[in-house]
Protein backbone atom coordinates (compact mmCIF):
# COMPACT_ATOMS: atom_id res chain seq x y z
CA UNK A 1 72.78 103.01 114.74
CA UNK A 2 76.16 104.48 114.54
CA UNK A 3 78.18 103.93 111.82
CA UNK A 4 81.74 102.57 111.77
CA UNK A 5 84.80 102.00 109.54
CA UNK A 6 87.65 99.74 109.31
CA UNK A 7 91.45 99.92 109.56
CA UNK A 8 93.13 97.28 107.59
CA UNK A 9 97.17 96.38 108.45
CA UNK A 10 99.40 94.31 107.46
CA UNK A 11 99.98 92.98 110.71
CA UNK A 12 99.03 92.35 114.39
CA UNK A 13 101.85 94.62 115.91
CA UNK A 14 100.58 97.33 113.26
CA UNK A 15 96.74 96.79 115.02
CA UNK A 16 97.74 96.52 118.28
CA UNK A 17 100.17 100.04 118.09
CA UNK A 18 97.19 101.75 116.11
CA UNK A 19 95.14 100.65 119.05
CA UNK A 20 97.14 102.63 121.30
CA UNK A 21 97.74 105.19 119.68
CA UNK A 22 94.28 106.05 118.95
CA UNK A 23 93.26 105.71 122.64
CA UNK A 24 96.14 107.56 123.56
CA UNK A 25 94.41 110.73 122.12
CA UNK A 26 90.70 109.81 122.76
CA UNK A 27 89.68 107.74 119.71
CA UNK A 28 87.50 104.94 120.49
CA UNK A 29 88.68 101.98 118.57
CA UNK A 30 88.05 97.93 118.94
CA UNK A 31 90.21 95.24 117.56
CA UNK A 32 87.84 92.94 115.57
CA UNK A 33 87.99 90.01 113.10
CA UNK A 34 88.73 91.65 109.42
CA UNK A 35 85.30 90.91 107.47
CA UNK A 36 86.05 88.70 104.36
CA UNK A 37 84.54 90.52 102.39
CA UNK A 38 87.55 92.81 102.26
CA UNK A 39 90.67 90.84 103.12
CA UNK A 40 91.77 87.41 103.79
CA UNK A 41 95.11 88.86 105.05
CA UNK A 42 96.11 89.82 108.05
CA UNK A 43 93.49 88.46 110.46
CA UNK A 44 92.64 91.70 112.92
CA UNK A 45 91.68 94.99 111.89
CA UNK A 46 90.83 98.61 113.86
CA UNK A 47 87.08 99.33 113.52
CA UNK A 48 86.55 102.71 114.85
CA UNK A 49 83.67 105.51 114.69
CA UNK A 50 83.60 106.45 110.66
CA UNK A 51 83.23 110.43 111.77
CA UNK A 52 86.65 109.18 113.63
CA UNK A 53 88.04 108.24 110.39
CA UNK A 54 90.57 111.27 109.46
CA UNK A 55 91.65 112.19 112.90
CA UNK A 56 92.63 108.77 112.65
CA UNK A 57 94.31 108.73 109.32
CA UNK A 58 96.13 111.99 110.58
CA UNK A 59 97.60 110.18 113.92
CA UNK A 60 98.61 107.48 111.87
CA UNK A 61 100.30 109.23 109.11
CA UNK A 62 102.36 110.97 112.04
CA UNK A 63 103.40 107.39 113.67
CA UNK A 64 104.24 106.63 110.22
CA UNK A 65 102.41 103.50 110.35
CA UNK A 66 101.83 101.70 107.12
CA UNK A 67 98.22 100.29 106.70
CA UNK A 68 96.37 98.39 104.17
CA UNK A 69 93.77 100.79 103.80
CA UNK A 70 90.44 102.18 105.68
CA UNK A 71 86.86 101.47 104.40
CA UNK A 72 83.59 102.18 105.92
CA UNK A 73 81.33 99.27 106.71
């Protein structure tokens, strides 16, 4: 079973330009429900591959995206 992470954001349009820009360079990503068990904020997060996690974390640091934080699951 492969193992994933989470992208937490403060908002939707953060998610949704994450989303992109991840599949933009190859990263598979998926829009999901953010598990309670972390947030009751914002209610979509970016699960992704966890061996995905720091090419992610680079890409977004570049778009200068802010984010909640990123946790395995």
């Amino acid at each position: 079973m492969e193992e994933y992470a989470v992208i937490l954001v403060y908002s939707t349009t953060h998610a949704l330009r994450i989303e992109k820009l991840l599949g933009e360079r190859g990263l598979e990503c998926k829009l999901i429900p953010v598990p309670r068990h972390l947030s009751s904020d914002c209610g979509i997060c970016v699960r992704l591959r966890r061996a995905d996690l720091e090419a992610a974390r680079a890409v977004i640091e570049q778009a200068g995206i802010e984010h909640e934080g990123m946790y395995p699951l």
